[in-house]
N, C-alpha and C. Protein backbone atom coordinates (compact mmCIF):
# COMPACT_ATOMS: atom_id res chain seq x y z
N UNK A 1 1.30 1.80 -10.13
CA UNK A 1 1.39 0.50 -9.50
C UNK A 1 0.36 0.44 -8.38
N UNK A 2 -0.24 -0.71 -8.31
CA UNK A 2 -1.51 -0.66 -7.64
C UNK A 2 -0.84 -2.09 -6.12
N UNK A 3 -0.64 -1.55 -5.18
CA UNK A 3 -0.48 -2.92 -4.40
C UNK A 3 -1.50 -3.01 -3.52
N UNK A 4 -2.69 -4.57 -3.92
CA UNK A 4 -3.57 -4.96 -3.16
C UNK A 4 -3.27 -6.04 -1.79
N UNK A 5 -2.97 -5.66 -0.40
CA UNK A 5 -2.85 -6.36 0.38
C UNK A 5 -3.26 -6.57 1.41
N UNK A 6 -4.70 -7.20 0.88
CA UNK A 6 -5.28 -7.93 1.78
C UNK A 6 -5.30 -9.30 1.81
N UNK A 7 -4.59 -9.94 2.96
CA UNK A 7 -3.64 -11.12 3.15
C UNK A 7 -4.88 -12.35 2.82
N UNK A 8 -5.90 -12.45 2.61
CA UNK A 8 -7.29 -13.11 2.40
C UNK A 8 -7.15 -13.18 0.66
N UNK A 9 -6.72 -13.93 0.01
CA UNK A 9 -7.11 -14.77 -1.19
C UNK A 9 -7.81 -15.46 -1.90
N UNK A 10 -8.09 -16.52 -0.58
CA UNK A 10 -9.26 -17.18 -0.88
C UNK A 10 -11.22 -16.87 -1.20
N UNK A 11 -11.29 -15.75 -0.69
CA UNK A 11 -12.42 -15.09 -0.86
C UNK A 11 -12.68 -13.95 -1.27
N UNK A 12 -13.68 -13.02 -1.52
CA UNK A 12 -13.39 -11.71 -1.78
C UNK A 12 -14.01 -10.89 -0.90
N UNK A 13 -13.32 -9.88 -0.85
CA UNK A 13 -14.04 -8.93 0.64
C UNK A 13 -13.76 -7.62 -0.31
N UNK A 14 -14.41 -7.07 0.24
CA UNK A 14 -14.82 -5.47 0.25
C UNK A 14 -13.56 -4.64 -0.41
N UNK A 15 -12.60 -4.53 0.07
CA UNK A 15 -11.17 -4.24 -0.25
C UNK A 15 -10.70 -4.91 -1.24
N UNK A 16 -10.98 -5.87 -1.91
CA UNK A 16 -11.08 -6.45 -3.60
C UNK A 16 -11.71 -5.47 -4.18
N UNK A 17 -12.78 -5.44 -3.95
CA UNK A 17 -13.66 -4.62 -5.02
C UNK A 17 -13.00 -2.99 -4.98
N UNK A 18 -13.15 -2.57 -3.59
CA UNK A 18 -11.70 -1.32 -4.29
C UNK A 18 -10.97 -1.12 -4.47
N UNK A 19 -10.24 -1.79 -4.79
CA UNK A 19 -8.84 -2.18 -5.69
C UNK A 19 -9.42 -2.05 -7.12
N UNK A 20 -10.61 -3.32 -7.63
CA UNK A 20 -10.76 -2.86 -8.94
C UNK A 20 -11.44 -2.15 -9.30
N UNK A 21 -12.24 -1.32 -8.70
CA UNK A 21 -13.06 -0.04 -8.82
C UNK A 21 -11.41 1.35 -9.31
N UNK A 22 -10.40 1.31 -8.21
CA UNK A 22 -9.63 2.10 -8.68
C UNK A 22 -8.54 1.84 -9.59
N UNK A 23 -8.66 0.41 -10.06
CA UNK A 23 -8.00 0.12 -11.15
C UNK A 23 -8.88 0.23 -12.41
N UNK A 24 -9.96 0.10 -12.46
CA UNK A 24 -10.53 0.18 -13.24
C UNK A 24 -11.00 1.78 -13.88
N UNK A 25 -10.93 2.61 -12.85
CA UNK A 25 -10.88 3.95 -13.45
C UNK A 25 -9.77 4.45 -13.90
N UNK A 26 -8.24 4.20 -13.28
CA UNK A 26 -7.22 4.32 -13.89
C UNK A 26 -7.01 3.79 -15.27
N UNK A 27 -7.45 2.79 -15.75
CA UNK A 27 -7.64 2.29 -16.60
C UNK A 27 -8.35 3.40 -17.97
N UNK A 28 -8.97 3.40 -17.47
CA UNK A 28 -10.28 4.53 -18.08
C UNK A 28 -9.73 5.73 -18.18
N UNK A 29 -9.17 6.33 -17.23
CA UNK A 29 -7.90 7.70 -17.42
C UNK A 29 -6.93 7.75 -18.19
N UNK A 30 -6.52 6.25 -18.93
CA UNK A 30 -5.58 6.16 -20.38
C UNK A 30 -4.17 6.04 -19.15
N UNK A 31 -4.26 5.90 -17.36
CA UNK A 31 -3.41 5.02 -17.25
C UNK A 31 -2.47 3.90 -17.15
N UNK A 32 -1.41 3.25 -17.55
CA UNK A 32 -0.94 2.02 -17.51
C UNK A 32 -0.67 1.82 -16.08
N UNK A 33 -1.10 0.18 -15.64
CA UNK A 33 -1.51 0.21 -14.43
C UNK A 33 -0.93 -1.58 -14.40
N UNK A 34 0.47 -1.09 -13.25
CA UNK A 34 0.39 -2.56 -12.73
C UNK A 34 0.29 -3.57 -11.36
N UNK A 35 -0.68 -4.40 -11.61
CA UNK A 35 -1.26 -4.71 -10.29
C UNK A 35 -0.11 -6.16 -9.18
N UNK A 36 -0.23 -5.54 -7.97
CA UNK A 36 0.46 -6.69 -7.31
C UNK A 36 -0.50 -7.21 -6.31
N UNK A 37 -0.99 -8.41 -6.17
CA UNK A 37 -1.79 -9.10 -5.43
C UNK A 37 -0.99 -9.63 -4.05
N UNK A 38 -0.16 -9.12 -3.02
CA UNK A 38 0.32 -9.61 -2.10
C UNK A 38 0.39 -11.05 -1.66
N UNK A 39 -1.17 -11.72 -1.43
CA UNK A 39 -1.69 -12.75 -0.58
C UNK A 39 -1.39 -13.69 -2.06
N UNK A 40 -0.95 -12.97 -3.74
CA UNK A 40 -0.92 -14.33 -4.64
C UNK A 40 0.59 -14.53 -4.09
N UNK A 41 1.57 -13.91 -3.54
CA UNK A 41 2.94 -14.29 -3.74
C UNK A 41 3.50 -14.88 -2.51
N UNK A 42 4.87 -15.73 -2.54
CA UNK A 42 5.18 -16.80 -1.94
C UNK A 42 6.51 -16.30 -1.27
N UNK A 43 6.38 -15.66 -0.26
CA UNK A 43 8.21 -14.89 0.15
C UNK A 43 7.92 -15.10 1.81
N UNK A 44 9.38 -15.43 1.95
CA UNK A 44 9.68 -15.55 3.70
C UNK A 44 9.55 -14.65 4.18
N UNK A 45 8.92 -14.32 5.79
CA UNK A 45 9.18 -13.37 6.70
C UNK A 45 10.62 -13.09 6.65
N UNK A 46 11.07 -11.73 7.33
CA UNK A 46 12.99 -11.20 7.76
C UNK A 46 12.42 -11.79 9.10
N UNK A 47 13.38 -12.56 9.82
CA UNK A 47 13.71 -12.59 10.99
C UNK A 47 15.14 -11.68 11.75
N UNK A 48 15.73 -11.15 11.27
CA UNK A 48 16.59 -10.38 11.76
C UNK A 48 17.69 -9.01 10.79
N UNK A 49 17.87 -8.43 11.43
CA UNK A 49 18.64 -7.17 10.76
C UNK A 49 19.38 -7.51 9.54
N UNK A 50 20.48 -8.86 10.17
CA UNK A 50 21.24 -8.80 8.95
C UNK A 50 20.53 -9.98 7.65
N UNK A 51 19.72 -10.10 8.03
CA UNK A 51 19.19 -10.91 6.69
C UNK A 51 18.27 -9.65 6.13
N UNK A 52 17.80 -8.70 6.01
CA UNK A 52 17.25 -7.55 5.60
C UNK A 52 18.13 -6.92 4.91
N UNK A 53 19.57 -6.59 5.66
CA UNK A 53 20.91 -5.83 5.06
C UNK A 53 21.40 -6.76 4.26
N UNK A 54 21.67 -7.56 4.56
CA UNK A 54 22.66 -8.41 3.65
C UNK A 54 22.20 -9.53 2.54
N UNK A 55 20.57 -10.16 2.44
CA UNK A 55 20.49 -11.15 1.70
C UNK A 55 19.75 -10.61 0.46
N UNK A 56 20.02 -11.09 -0.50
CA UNK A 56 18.70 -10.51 -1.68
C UNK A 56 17.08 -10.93 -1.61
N UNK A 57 16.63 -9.86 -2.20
CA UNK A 57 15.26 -9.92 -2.06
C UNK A 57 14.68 -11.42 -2.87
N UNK A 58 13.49 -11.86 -1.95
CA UNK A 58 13.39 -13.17 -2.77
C UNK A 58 12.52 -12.86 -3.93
N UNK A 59 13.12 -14.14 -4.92
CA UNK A 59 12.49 -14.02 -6.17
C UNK A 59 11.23 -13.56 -6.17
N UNK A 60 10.73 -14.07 -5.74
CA UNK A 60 9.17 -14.06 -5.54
C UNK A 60 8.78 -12.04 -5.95
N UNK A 61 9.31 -11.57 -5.31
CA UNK A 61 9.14 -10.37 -5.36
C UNK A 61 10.04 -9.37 -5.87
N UNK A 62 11.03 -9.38 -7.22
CA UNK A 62 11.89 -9.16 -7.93
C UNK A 62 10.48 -7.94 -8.97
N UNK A 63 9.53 -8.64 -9.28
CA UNK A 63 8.87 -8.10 -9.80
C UNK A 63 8.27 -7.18 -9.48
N UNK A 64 7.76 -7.29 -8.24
CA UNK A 64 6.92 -5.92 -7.22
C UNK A 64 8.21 -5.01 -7.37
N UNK A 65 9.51 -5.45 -7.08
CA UNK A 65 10.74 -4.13 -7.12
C UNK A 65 10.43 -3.45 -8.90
N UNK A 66 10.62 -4.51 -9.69
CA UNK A 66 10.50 -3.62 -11.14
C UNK A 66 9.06 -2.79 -11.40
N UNK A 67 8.30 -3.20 -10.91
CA UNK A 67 7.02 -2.58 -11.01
C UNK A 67 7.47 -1.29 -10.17
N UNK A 68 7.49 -1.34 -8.75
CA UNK A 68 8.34 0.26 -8.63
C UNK A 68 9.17 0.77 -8.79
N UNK A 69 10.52 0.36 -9.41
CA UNK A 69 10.89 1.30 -10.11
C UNK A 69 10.15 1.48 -11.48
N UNK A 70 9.69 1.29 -12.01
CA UNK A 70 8.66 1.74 -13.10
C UNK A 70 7.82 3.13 -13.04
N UNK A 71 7.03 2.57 -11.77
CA UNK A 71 5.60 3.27 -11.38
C UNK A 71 5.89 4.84 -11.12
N UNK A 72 5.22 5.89 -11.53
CA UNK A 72 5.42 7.29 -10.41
C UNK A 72 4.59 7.17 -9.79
N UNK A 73 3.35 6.72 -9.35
CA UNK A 73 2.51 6.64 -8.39
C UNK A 73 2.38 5.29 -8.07
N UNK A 74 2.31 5.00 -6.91
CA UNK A 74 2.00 3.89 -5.80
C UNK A 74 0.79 3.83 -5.26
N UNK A 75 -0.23 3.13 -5.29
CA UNK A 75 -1.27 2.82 -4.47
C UNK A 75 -2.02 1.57 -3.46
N UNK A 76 -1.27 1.59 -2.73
CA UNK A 76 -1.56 0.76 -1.62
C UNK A 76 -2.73 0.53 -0.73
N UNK A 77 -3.25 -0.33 -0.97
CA UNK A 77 -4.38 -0.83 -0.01
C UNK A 77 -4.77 -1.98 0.89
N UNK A 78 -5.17 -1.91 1.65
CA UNK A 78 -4.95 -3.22 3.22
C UNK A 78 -5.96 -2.86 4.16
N UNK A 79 -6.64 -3.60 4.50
CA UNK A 79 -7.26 -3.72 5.70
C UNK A 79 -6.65 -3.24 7.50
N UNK A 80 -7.12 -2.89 7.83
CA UNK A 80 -6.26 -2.48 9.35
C UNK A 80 -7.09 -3.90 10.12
N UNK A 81 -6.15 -4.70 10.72
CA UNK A 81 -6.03 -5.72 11.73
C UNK A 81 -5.53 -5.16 12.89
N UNK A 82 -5.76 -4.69 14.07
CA UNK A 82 -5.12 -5.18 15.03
C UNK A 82 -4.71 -3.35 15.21
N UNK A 83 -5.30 -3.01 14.77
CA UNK A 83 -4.69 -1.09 14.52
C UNK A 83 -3.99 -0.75 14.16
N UNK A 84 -3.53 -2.27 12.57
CA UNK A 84 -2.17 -2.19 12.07
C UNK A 84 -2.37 -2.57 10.40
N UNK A 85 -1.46 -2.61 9.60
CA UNK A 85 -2.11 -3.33 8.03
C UNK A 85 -1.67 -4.69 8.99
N UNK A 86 -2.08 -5.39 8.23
CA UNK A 86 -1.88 -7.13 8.78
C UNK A 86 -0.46 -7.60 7.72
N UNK A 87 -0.13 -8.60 9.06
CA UNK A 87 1.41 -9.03 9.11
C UNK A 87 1.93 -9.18 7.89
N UNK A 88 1.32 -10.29 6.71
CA UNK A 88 1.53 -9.93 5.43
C UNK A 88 2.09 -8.74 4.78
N UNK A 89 1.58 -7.80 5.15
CA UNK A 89 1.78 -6.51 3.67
C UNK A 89 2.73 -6.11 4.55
N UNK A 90 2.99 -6.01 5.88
CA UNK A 90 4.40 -5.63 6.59
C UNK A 90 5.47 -5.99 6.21
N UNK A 91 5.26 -7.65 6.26
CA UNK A 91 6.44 -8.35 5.37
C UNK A 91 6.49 -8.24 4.25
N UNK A 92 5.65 -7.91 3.50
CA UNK A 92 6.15 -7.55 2.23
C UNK A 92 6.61 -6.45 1.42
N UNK A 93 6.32 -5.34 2.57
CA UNK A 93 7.23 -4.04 2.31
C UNK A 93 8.88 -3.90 3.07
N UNK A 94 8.85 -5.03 3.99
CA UNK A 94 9.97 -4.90 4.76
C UNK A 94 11.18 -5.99 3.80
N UNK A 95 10.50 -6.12 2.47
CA UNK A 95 10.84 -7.37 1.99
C UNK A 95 12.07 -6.31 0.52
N UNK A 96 10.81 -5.64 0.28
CA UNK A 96 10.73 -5.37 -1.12
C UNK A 96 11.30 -3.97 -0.40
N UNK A 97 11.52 -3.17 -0.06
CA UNK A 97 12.03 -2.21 0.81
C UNK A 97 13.31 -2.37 1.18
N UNK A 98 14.04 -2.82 0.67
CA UNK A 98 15.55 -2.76 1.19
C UNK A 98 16.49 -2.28 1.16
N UNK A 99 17.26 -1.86 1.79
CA UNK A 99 18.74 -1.51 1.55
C UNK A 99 19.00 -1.27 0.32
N UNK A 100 19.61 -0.36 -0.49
CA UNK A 100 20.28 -0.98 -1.64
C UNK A 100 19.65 -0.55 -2.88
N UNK A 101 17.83 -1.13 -2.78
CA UNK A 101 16.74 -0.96 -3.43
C UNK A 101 15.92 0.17 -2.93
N UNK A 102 15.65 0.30 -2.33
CA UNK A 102 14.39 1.76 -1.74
C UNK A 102 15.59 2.97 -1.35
N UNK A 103 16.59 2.92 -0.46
CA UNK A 103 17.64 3.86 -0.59
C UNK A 103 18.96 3.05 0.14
N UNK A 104 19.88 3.92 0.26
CA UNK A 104 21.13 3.88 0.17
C UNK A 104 21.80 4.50 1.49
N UNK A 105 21.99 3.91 2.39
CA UNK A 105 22.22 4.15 4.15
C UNK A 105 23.46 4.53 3.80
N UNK A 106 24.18 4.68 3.05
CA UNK A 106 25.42 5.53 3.27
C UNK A 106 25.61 6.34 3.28
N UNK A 107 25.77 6.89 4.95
CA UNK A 107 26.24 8.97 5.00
C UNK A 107 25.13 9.38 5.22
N UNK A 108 25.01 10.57 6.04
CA UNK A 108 24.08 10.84 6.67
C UNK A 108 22.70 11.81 5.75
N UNK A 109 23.34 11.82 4.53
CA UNK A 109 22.55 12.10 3.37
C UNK A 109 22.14 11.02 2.52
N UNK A 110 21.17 9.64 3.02
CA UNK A 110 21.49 8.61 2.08
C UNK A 110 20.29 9.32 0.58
N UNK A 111 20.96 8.44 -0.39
CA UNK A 111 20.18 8.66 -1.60
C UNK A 111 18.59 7.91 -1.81
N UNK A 112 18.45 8.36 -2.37
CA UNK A 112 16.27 7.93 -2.16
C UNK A 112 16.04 7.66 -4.03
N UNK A 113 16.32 6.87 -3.95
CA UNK A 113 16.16 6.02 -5.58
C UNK A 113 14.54 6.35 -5.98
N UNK A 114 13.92 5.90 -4.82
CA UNK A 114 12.20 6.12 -5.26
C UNK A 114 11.79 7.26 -4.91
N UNK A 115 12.48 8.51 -4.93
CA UNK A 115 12.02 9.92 -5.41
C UNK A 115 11.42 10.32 -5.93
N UNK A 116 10.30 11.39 -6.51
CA UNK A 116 9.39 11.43 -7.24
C UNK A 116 8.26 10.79 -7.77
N UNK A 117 8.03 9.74 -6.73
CA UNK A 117 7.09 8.97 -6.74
C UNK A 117 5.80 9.43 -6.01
N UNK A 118 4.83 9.26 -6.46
CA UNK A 118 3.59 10.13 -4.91
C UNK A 118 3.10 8.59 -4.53
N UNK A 119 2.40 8.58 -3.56
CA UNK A 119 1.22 7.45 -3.17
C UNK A 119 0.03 8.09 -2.00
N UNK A 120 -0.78 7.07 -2.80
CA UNK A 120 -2.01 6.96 -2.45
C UNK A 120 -1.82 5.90 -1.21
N UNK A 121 -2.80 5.93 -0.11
CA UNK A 121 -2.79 4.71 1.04
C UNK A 121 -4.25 4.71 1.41
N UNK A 122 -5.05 3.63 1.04
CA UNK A 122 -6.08 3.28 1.21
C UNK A 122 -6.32 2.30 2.37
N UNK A 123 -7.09 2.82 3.53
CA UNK A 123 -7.27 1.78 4.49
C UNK A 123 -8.50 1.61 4.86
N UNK A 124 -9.22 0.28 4.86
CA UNK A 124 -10.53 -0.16 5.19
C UNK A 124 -10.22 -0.45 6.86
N UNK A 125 -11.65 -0.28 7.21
CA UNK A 125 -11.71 -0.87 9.36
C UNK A 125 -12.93 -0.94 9.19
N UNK A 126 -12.75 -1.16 10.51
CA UNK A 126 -14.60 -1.83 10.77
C UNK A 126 -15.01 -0.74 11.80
N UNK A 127 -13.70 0.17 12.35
CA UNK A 127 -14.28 1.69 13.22
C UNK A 127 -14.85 2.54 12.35
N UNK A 128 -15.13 3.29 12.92
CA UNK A 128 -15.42 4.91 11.80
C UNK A 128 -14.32 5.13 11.87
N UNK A 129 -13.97 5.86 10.77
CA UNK A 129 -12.67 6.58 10.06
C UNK A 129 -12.28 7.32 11.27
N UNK A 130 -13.25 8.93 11.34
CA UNK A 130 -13.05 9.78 11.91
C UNK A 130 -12.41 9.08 13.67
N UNK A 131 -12.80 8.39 14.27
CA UNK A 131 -12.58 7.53 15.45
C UNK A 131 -10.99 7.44 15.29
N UNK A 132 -10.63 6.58 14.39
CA UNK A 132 -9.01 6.23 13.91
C UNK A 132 -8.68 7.84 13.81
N UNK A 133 -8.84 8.20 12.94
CA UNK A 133 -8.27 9.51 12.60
C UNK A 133 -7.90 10.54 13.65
N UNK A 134 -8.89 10.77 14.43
CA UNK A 134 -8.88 11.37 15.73
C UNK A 134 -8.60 11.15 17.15
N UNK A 135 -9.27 9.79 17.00
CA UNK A 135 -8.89 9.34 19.01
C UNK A 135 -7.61 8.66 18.54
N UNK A 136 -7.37 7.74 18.05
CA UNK A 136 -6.18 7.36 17.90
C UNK A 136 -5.33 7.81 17.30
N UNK A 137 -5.54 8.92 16.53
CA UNK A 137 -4.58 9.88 15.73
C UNK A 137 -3.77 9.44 14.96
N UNK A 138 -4.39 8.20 13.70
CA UNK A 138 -4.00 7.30 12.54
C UNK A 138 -2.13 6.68 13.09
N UNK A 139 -2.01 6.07 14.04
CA UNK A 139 -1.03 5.99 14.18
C UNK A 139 -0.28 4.85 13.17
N UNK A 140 -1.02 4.19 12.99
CA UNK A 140 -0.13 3.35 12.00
C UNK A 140 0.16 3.43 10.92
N UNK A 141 -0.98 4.70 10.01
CA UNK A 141 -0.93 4.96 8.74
C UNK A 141 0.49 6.27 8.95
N UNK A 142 0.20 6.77 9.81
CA UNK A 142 1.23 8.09 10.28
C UNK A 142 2.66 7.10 10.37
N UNK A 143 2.84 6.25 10.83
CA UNK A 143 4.27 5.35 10.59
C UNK A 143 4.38 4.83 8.88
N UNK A 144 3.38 4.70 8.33
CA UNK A 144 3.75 3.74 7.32
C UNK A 144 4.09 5.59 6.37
N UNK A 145 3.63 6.08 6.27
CA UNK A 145 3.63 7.35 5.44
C UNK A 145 5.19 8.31 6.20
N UNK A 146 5.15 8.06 6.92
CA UNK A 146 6.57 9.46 7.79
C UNK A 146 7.85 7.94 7.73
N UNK A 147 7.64 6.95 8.34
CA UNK A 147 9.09 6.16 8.51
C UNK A 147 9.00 5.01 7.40
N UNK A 148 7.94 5.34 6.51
CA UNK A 148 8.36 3.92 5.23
C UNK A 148 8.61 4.69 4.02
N UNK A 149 7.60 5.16 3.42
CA UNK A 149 7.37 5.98 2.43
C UNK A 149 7.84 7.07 2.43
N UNK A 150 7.87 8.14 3.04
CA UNK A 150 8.62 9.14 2.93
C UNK A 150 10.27 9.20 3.06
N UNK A 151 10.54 8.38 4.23
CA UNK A 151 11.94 7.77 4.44
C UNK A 151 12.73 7.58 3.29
N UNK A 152 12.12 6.82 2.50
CA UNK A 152 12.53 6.35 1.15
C UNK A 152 12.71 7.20 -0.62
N UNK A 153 11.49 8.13 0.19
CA UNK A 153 11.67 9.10 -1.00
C UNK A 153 9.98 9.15 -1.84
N UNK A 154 9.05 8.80 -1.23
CA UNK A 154 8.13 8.62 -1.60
C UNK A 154 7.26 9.89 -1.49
N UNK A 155 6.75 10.71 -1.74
CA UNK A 155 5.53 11.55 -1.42
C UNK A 155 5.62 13.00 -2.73
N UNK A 156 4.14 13.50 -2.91
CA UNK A 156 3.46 13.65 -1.33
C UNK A 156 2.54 12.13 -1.36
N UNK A 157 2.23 12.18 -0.38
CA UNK A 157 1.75 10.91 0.30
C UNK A 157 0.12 10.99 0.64
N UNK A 158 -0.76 10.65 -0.20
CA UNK A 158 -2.38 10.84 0.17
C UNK A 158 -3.03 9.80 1.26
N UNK A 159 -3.79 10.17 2.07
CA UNK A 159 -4.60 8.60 2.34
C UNK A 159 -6.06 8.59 2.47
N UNK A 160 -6.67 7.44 2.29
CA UNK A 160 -8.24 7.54 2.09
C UNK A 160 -8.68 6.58 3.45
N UNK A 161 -9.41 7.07 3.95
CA UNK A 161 -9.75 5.95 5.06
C UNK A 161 -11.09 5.08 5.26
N UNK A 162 -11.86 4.05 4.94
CA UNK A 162 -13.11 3.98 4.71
C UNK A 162 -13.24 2.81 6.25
N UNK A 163 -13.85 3.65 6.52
CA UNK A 163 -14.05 3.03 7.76
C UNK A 163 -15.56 2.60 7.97
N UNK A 164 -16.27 2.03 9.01
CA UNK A 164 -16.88 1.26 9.37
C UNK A 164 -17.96 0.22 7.88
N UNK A 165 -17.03 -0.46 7.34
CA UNK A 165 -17.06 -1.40 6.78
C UNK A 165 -18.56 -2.43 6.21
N UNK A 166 -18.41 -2.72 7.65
CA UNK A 166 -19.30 -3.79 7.82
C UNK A 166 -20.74 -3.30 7.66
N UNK A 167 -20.97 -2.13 8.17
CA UNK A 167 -22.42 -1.29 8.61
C UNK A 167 -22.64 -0.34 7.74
N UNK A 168 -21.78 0.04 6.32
CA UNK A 168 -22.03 1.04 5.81
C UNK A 168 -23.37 0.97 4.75
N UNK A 169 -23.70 -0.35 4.41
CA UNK A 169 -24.39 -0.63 3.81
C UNK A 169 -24.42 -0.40 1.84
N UNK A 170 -25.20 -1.11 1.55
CA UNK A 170 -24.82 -1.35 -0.15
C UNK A 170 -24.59 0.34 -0.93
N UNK A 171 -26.07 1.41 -0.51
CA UNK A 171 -25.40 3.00 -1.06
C UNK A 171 -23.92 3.17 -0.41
N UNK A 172 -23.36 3.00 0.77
CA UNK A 172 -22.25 3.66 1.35
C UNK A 172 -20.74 2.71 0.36
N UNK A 173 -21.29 1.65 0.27
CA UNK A 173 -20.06 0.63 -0.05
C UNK A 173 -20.19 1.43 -1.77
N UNK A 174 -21.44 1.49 -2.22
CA UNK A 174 -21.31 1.66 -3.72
C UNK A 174 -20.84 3.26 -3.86
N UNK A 175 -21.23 4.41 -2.67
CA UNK A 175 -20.54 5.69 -2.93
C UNK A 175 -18.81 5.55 -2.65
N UNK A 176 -18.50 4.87 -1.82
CA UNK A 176 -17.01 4.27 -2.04
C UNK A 176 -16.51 3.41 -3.48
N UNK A 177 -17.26 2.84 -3.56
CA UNK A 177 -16.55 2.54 -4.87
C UNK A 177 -16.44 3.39 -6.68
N UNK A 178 -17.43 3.99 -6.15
CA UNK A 178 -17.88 5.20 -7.09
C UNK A 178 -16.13 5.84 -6.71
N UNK A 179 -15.92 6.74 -5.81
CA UNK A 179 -14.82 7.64 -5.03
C UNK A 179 -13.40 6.65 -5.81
N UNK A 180 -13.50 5.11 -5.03
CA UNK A 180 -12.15 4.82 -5.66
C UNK A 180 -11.92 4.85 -7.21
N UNK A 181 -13.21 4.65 -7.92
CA UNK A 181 -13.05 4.56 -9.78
C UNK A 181 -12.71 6.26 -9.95
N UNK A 182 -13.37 7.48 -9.44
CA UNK A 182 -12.81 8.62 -9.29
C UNK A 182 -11.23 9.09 -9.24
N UNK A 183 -10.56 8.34 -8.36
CA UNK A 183 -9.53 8.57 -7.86
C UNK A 183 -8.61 7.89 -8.90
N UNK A 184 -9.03 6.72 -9.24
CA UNK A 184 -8.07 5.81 -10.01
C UNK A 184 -8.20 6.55 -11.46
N UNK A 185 -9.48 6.92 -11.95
CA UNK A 185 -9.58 7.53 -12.77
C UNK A 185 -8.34 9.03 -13.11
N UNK A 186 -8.06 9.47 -12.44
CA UNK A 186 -7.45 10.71 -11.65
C UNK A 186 -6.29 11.01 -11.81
N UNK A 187 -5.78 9.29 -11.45
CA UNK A 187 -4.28 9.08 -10.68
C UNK A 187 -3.93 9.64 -10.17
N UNK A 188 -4.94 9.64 -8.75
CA UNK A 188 -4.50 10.08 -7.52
C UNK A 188 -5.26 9.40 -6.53
């Protein structure tokens, strides 16, 4: 399962193209591969605890749930906004992530339904990688991988970081996309 979420639809940026660079090698690896476009689907923000605990997931995203339970590998990709994925793909893991569905809060051993699953976490910036990685010490990818994904039962847990974006120029963008058809190729 491939989830592309970069909250931008209307155009294509950089983070499109590696999405289908690593779908397209998965493809090519003889894997079955299903794609969720975030920014195509139509679901409310949670505004509070008990609408997270207590309401069902909206339609809209019934399918992203069957696609993971399906999938053994997960691959997620998003842009970092703000030294964060952008608000979108938050809500839509805080969506599709629920109670019930990702695991089971009862007892201090809850059960992890999406066990045996690995993922990949692909994040584009406009810093250098190494910068995130080091001075800031990936803090947001380090939350989404230790209190989302792993929480749940997800790992091991890879991540790719392609950082400074904008300046890498057409060889750097095309040795990245080379890397993601590699990887997808891989399934990993």
């Amino acid at each position: 399962m491939l989830i592309q979420g970069h909250p931008d639809n209307g155009e294509r940026h950089y983070l499109h193209a590696l999405a289908d660079a690593y779908a397209d090698g998965a493809r090519e690896g003889g894997a079955e591969l299903r794609l969720i476009t975030v920014a195509e689907l139509n679901f409310p923000l949670l505004h509070s605890q008990k609408e997270w605990e207590h309401e069902a997931c909206p339609q809209a995203l019934l399918a992203a749930q069957d696609a993971l339970r399906w999938s053994d590998h997960l691959v997620i990709l998003y842009p970092m906004w703000l030294g964060e994925m952008p608000a979108l793909m938050k809500g839509f893991l805080e969506q599709v992530l629920r109670p019930g569905f990702a695991f089971d809060a009862a007892g201090a051993r809850a059960a992890k339904p999406l066990a045996g699953r690995s993922a990949r976490v692909v994040v584009s910036m406009g810093m250098p990688a190494p910068v995130y990685r080091w001075f800031f010490r990936a803090h947001s990818l380090k939350s989404l991988e230790r209190n989302v994904l792993r929480f749940v039962g997800i790992g091991p847990v890879r991540s790719t970081l392609i950082g400074s974006v904008e300046t890498q120029g057409d060889e750097g963008r095309a040795r990245w996309l080379k890397r993601m058809h590699d990887l997808g190729r891989r399934a990993r």
